[in-house]
Protein backbone atom coordinates (compact mmCIF):
# COMPACT_ATOMS: atom_id res chain seq x y z
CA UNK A 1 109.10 109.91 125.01
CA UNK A 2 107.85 106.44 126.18
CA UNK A 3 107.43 103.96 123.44
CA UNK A 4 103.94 101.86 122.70
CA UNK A 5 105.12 100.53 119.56
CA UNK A 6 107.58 97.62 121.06
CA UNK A 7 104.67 96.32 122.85
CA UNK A 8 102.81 93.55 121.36
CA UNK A 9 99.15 93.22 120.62
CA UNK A 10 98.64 91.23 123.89
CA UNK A 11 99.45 94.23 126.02
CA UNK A 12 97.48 96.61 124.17
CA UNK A 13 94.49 98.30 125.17
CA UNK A 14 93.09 99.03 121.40
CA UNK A 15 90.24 101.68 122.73
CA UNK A 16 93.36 103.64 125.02
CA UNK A 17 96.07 103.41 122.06
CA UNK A 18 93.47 105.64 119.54
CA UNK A 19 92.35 107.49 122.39
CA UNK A 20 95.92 108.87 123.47
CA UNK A 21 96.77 109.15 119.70
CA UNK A 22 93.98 111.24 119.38
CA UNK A 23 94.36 113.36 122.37
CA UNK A 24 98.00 114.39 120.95
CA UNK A 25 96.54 114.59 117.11
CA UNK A 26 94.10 117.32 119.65
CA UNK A 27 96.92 119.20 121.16
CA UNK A 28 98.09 120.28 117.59
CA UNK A 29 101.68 118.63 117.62
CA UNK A 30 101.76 117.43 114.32
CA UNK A 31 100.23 120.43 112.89
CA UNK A 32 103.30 122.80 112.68
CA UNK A 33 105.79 122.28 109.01
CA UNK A 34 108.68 121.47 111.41
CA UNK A 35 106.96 118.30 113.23
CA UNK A 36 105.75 116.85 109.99
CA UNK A 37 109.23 117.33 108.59
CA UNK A 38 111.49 115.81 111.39
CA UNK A 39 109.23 112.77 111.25
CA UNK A 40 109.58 112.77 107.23
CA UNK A 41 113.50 113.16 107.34
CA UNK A 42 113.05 110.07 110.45
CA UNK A 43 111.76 108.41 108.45
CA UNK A 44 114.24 108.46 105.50
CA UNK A 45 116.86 107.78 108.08
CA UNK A 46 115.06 104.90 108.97
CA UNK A 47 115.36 103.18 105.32
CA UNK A 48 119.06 104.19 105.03
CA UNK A 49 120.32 103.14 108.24
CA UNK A 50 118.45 99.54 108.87
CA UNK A 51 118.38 98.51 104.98
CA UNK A 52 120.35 95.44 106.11
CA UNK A 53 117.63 94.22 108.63
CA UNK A 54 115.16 95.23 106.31
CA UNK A 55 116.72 93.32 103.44
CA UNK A 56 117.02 89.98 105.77
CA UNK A 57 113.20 90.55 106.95
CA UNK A 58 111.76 90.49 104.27
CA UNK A 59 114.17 87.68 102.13
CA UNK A 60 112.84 85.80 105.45
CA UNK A 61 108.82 86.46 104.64
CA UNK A 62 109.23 86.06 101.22
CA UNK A 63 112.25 84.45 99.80
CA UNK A 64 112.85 87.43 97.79
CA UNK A 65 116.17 88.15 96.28
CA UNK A 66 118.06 90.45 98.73
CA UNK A 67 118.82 92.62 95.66
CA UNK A 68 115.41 93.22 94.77
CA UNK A 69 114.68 94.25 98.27
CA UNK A 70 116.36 97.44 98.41
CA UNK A 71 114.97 98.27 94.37
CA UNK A 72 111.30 97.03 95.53
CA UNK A 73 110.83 98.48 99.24
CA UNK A 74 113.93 100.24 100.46
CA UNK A 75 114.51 102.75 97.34
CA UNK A 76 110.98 104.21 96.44
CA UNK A 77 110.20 104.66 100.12
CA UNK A 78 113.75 106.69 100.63
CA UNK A 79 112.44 108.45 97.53
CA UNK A 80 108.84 109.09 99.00
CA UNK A 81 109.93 110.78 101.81
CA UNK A 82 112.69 112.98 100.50
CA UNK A 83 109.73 114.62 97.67
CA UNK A 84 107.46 115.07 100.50
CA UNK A 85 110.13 116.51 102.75
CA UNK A 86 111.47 119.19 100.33
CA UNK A 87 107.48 120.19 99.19
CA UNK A 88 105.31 119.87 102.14
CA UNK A 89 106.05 123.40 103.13
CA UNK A 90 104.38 124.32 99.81
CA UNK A 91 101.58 122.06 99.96
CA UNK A 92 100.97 123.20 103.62
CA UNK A 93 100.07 126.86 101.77
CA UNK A 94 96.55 128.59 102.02
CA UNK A 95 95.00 129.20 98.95
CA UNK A 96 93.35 132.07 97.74
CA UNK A 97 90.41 132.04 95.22
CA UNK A 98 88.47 134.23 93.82
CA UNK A 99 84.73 134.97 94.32
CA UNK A 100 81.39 135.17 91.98
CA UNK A 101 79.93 138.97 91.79
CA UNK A 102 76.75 137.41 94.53
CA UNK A 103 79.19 136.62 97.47
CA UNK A 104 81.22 140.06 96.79
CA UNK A 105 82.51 141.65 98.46
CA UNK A 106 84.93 138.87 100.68
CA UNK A 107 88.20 136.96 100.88
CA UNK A 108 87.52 133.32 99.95
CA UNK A 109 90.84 130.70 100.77
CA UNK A 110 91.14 127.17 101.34
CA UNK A 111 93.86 125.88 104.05
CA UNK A 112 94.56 121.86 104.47
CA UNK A 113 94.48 120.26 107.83
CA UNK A 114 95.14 116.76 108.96
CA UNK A 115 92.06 114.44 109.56
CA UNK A 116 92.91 113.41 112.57
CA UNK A 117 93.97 109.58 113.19
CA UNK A 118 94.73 107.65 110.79
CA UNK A 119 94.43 103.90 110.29
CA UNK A 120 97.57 102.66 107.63
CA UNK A 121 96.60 98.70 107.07
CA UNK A 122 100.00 97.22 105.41
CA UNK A 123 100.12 94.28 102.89
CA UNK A 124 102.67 91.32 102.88
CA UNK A 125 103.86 91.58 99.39
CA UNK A 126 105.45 94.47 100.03
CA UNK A 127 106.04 94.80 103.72
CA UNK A 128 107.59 97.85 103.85
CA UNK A 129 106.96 99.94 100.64
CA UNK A 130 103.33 99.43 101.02
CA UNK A 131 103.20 100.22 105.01
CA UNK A 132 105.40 102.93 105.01
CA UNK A 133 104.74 104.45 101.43
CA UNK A 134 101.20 105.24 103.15
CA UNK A 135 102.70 106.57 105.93
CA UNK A 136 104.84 109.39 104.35
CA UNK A 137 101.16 110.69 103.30
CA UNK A 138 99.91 110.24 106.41
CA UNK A 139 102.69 112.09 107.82
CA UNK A 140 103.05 114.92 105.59
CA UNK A 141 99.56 115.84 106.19
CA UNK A 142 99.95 116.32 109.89
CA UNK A 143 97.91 113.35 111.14
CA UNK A 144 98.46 111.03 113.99
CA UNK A 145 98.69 107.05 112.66
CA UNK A 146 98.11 103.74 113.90
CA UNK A 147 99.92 101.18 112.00
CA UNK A 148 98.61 97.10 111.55
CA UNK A 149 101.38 95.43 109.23
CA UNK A 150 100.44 92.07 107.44
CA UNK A 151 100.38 89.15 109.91
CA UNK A 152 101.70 87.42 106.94
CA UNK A 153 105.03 89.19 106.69
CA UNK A 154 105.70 88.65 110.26
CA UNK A 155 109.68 89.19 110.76
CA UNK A 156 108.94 92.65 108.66
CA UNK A 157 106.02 93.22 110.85
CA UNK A 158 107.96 92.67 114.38
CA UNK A 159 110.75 94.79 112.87
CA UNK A 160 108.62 97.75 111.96
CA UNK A 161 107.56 97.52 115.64
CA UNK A 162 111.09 97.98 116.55
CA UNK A 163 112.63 100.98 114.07
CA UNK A 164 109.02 103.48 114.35
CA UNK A 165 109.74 102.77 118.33
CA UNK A 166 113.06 104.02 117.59
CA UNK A 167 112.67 107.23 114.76
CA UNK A 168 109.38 108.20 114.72
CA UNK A 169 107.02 110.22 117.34
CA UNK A 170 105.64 107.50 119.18
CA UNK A 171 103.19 109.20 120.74
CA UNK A 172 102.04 110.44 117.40
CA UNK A 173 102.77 106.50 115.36
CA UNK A 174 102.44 103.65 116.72
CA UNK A 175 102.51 99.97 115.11
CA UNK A 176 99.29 97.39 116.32
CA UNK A 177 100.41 93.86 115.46
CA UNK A 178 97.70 90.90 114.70
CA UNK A 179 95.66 89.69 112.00
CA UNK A 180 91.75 90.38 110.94
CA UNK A 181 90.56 90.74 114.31
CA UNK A 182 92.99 93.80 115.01
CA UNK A 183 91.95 95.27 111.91
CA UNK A 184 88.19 95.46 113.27
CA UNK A 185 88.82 96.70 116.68
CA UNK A 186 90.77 99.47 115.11
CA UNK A 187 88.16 100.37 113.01
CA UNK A 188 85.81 100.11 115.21
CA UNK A 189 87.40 102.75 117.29
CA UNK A 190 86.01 105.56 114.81
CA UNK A 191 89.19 106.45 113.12
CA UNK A 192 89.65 109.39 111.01
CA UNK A 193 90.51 107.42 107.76
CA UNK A 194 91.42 104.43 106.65
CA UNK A 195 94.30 103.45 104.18
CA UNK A 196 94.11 99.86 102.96
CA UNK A 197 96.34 98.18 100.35
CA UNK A 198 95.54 94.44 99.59
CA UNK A 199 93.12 92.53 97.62
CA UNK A 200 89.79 94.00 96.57
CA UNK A 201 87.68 91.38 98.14
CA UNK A 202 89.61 91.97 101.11
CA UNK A 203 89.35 95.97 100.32
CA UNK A 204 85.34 95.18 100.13
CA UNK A 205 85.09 94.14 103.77
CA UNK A 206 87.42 96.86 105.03
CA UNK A 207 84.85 99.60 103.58
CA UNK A 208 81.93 97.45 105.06
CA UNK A 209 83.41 97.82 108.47
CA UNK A 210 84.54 101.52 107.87
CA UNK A 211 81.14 102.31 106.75
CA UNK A 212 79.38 101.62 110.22
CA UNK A 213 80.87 104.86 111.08
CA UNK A 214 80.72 106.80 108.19
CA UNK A 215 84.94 106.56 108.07
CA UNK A 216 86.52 107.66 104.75
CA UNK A 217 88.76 104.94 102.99
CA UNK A 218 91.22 105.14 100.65
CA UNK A 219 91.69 101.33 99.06
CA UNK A 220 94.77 100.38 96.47
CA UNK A 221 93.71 97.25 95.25
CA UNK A 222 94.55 95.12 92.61
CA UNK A 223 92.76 93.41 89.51
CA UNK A 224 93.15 92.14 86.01
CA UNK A 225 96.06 94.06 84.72
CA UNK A 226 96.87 93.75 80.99
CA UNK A 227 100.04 94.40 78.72
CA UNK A 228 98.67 95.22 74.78
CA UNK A 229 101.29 94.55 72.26
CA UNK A 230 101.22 95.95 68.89
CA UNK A 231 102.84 94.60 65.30
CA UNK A 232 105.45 97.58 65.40
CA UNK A 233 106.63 97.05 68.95
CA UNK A 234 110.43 96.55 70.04
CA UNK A 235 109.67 92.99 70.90
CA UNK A 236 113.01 92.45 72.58
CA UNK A 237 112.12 95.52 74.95
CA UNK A 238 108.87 94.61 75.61
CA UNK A 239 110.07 90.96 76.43
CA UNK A 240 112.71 92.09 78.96
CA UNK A 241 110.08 94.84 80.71
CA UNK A 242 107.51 92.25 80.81
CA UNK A 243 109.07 89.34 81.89
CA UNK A 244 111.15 91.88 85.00
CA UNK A 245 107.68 93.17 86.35
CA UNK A 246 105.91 89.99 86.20
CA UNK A 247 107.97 87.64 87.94
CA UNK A 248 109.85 90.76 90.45
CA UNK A 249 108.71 89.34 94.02
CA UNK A 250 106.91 86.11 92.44
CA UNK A 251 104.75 87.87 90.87
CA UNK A 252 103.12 89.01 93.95
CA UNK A 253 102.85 92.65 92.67
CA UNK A 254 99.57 94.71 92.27
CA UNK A 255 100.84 96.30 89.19
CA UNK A 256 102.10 93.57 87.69
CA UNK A 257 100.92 92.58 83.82
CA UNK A 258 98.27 90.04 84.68
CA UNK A 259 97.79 88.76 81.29
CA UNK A 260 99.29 89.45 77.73
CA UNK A 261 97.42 90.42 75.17
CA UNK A 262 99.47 89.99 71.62
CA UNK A 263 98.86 90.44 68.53
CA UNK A 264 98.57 87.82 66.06
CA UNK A 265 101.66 89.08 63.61
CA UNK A 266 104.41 88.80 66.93
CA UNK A 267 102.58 87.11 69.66
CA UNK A 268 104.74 83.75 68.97
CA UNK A 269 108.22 86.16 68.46
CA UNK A 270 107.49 87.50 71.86
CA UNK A 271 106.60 84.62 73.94
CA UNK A 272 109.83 83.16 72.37
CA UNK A 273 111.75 86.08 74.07
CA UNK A 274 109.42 86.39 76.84
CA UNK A 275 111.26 82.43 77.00
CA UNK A 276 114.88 83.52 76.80
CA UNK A 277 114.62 86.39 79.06
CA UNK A 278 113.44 84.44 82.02
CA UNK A 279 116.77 82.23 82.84
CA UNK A 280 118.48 85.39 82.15
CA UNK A 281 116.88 87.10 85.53
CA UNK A 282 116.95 84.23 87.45
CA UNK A 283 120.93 83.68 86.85
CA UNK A 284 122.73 83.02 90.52
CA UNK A 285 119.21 82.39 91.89
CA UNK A 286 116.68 79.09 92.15
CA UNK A 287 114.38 79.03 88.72
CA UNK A 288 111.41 78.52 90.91
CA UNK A 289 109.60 80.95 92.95
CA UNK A 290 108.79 81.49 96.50
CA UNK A 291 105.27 81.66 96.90
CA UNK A 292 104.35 83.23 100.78
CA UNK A 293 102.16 80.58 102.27
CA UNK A 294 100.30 77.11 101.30
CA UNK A 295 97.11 78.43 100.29
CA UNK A 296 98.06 80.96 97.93
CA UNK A 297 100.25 77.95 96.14
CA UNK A 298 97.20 76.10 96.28
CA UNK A 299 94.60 78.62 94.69
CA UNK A 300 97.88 79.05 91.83
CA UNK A 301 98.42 75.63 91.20
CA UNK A 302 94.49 75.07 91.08
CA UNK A 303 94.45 77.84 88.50
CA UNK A 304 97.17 76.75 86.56
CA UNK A 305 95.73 73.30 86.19
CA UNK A 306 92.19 74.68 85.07
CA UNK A 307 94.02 77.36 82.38
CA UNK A 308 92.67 75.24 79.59
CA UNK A 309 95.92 76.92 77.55
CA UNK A 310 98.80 75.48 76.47
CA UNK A 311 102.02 75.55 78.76
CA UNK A 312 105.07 76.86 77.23
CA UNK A 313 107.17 77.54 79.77
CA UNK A 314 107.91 76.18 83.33
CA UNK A 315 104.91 75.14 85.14
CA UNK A 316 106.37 72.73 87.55
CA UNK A 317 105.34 73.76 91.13
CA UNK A 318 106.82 72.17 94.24
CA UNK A 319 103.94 72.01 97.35
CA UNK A 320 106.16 71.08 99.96
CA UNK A 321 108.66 73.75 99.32
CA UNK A 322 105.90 76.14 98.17
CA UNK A 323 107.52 77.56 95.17
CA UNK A 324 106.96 77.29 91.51
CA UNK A 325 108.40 78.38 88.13
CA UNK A 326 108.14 81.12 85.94
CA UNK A 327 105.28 79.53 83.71
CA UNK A 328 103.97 80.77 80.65
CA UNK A 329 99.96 80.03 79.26
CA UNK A 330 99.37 80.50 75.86
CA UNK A 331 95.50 81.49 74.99
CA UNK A 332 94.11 79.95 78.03
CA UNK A 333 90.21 79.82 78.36
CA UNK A 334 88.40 83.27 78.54
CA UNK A 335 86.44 81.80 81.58
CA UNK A 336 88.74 80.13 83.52
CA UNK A 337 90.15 81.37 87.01
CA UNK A 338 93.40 82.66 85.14
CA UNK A 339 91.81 85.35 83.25
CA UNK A 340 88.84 86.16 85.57
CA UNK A 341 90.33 86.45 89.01
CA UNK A 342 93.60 88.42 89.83
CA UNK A 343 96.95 86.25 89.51
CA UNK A 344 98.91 87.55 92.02
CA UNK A 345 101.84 84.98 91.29
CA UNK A 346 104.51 84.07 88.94
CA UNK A 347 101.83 83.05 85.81
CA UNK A 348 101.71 84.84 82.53
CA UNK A 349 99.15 84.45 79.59
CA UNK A 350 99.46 85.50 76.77
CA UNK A 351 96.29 85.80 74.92
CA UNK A 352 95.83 86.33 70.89
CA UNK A 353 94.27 89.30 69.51
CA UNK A 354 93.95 90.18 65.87
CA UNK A 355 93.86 94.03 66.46
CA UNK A 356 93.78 96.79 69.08
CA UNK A 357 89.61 96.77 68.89
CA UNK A 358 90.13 93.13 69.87
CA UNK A 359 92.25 93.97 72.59
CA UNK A 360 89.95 97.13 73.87
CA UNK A 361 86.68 94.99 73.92
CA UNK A 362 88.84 92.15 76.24
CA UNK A 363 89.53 95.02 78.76
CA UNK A 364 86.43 96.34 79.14
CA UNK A 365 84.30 92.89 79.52
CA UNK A 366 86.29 92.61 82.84
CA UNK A 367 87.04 95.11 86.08
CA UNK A 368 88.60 98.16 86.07
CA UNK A 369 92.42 97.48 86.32
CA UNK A 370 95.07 98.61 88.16
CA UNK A 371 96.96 99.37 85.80
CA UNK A 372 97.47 99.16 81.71
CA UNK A 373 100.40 99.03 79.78
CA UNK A 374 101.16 99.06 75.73
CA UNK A 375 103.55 98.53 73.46
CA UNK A 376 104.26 99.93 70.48
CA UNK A 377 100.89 101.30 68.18
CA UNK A 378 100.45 104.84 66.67
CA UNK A 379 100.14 108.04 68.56
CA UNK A 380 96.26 107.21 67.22
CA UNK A 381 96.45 103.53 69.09
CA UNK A 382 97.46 105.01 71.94
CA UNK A 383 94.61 107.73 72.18
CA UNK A 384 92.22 105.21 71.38
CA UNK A 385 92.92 102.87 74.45
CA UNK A 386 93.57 106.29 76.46
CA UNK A 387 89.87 107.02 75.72
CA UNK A 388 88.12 103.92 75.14
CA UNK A 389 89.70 101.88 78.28
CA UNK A 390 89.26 102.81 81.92
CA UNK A 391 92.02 101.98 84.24
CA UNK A 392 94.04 103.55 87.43
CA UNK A 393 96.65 104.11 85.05
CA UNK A 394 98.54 103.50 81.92
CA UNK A 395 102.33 103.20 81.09
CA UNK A 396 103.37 103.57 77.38
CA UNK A 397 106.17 100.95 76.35
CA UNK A 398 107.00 99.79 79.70
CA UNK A 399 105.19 98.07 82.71
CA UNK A 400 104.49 100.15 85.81
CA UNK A 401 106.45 102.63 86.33
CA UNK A 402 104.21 105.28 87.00
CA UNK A 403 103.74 104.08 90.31
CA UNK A 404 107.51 105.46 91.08
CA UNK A 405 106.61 108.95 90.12
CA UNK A 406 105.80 110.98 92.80
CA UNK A 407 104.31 113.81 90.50
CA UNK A 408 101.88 111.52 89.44
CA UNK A 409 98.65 110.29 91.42
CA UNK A 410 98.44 106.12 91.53
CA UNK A 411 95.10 104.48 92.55
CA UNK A 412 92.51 102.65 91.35
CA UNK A 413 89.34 103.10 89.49
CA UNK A 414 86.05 100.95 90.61
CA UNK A 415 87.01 97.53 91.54
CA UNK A 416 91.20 98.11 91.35
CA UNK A 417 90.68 100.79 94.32
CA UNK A 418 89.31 103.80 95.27
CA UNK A 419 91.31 107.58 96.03
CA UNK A 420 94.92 108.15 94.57
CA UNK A 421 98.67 109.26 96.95
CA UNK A 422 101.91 109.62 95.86
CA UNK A 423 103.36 112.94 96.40
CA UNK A 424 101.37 115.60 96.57
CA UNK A 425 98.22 113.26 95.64
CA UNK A 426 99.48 111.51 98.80
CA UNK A 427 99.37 114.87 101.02
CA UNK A 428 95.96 115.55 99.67
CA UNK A 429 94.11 112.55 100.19
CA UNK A 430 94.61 112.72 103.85
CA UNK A 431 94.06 116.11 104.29
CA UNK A 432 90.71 118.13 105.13
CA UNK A 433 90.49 120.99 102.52
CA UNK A 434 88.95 123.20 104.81
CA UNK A 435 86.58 126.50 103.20
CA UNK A 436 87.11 130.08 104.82
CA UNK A 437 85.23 133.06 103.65
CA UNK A 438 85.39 136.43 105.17
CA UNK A 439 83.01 138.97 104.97
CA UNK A 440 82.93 142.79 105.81
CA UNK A 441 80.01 143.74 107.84
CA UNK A 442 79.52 146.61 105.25
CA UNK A 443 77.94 146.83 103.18
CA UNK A 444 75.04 145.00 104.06
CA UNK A 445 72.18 145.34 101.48
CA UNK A 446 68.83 145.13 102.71
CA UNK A 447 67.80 143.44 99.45
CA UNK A 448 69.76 140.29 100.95
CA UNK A 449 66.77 139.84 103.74
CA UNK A 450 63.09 138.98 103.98
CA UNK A 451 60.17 139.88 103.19
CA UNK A 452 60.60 138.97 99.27
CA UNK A 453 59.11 141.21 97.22
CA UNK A 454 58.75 140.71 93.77
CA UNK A 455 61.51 143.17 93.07
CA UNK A 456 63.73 141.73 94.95
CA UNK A 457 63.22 138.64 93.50
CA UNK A 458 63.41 140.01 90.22
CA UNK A 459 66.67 141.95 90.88
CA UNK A 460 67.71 137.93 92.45
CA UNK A 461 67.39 136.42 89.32
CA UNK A 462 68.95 138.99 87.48
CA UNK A 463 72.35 139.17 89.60
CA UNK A 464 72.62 136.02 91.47
């Protein structure tokens, strides 16, 4: 097989690329269990064997840890693939169903195909994890994808180029390079479906475009995600799980807590710890941040400035090397850009609340997040937020992790994103589930037909 995915954007034709991806998506290659696995098991092989390269793209694009690489977008993808590989046989199955006593007698079933093409747009932050975690969905299902990487994570983008050109079907996958522009002509091409991770105002232009031609989306977004921390909670647990997922990868992490909400009795015990932790995880390491270009520094340095809170930790930020500290923001104002716009970098706040109602009314003046988490609180507490809060998810004394458990769906809700993958969730979302009903030719009741008497309507509404 000849490989399109070394070639760069400036040889592509966009219009031919989805064309011949669609004309093998038409000859049914990916449709058969054994395709979809080979490319699945590829793809595994592709993490394991080039986690070196990997590592040293993305420490290049981001000046992230080379440790935290392989935890943050080598492992979960490995992990991704190997679940799918093992199930999809299963999920591949017809189902059977049964059928209301007015459509009797029959044989209703449900089968899932592929969609067709479709479009996986990748995010910097997490280069590979988030391009490739798509993918294993995309793949599973039996579909035929185009990938566009972030411009803005270009040695991970040029590399992806390189290692689908050498595991995967390239005449099923291919990789697009280039920045907005790309993005539009691919659209624009009438793809089957479109999987976007990024920011939502960013998500709100990729469903504008989509929408000219009626193309389903699936958007992971981001938003306002808070941590609630009860009286009763391990504070020295909650410090260490807090502090890890909020400054992991600068802080550049869709999940990641957003904002702190405390209460009263131990918010000052945990910020202390919240404190200690942080020059514990950055031991060996620089104890500021990278942050991946100018104008994200910028927009966090502009919102640090305008917190109107009180800086307790770090808060020194470097332009011309474009990093900055681990900073901490006690009670900043309710209306500045720190608690109404998404973070996305290595600043915490920690906001006071006197009780969980306190902390339930905060949540629900603003978006629908991402994700919650909660410490501590009564099996009561935690129905209450369950109920009273809408979110993509929650995590229960930890920050998170649900997004690494495949039996679980992990999306958004409103503005934090729209449809769910993961697993099976993942297999689903970018499959057709496709109604067959079959039907004897006897009997066939004349009642069924026209004219309509009045018995027959009266025998109508008595069975149907």
């Amino acid at each position: 097989m000849t490989s399109t995915a070394s070639i760069s954007h400036t040889f592509f034709d966009i219009p031919k690329t989805v064309a011949d991806l669609r004309g093998v998506y038409d000859s049914e290659r990916t449709r058969p269990v054994e395709w979809r696995r080979s490319q699945l098991r590829a793809l595994e092989r592709m993490m394991r064997e080039n986690e070196a390269a990997i590592t040293d793209a993305v420490a290049a694009d981001l000046g992230r840890p080379r440790s935290d690489v392989y935890i943050t977008d080598i492992a979960p993808v490995v992990a991704e693939a190997s679940f799918a590989y093992k199930r999809v046989h299963r999920w591949m199955r017809t189902r059977y169903t049964g059928l209301p006593a007015s459509a009797m007698p029959g044989i209703a079933r449900y089968v899932y195909e592929p969609l067709g093409v479709v479009l996986v747009i990748g995010p910097w932050n997490y280069p590979f994890y988030l391009t490739v975690g798509p993918l294993v969905a995309a793949l599973a299902a039996g579909n035929c994808v185009a990938i566009k990487p972030s411009e803005h994570a270009p040695r991970s983008s040029r590399l992806l180029v390189e290692l689908v050109g050498k595991y995967l079907d390239n005449d099923a996958v291919t990789v697009v390079e280039g920045g907005p522009d790309v993005t539009q002509e691919l659209i624009d091409e009438g793809v089957d479906h479109v999987f976007f991770t990024g920011g939502t105002e960013v998500g709100r232009l990729i469903m504008q475009a989509a929408a000219r031609h009626l193309t389903p989306v699936t958007l992971e977004l981001g938003g306002k995600s808070p941590v609630v921390v009860m009286p009763d909670a391990d504070l020295e647990v909650a410090a260490r799980r807090i502090a890890w997922m909020k400054f992991i990868n600068s802080g550049q992490t869709c999940v990641a807590p957003d904002y702190v909400l405390a209460h009263r009795e131990v918010r000052d015990a945990l910020v202390e710890r919240i404190i200690e932790t942080i020059p514990k995880f950055r031991q060996g390491e620089p104890s500021d941040l990278k942050i991946v270009n100018s104008r994200q520094f910028e927009r966090l340095r502009g919102a640090l400035e305008a917190s109107g809170g009180t800086v307790v930790c770090g808060g020194r930020a470097d332009a011309d090397r474009v990093r900055m500290e681990p900073t901490v923001v006690l009670d900043p104002e309710r209306d500045s850009p720190l608690m109404t716009d998404e973070i996305f970098g290595p600043i915490l706040p920690v906001c006071t609340i006197d009780d969980l109602d306190g902390a339930i009314r905060h949540i629900k003046r603003g978006p629908k997040p991402l994700a919650m988490s909660m410490f501590g609180g009564s099996a009561r507490d935690r129905r209450r937020i369950e109920r009273s809060t809408s979110s993509g998810g929650i995590v229960f004394n930890h920050v998170a992790m649900h997004c690494l458990v495949p039996q679980l769906p992990f999306g958004g809700v409103g503005a934090s994103g729209i449809g769910s993958y993961h697993g099976k969730w993942g297999f689903e979302q970018l499959s057709h589930r496709k109604a067959l009903l079959h039907k004897p030719t006897w009997p066939d009741p004349a009642i069924m037909y026209p004219p309509y008497t009045d018995k027959k309507l009266a025998l109508f509404r008595r069975f149907l």
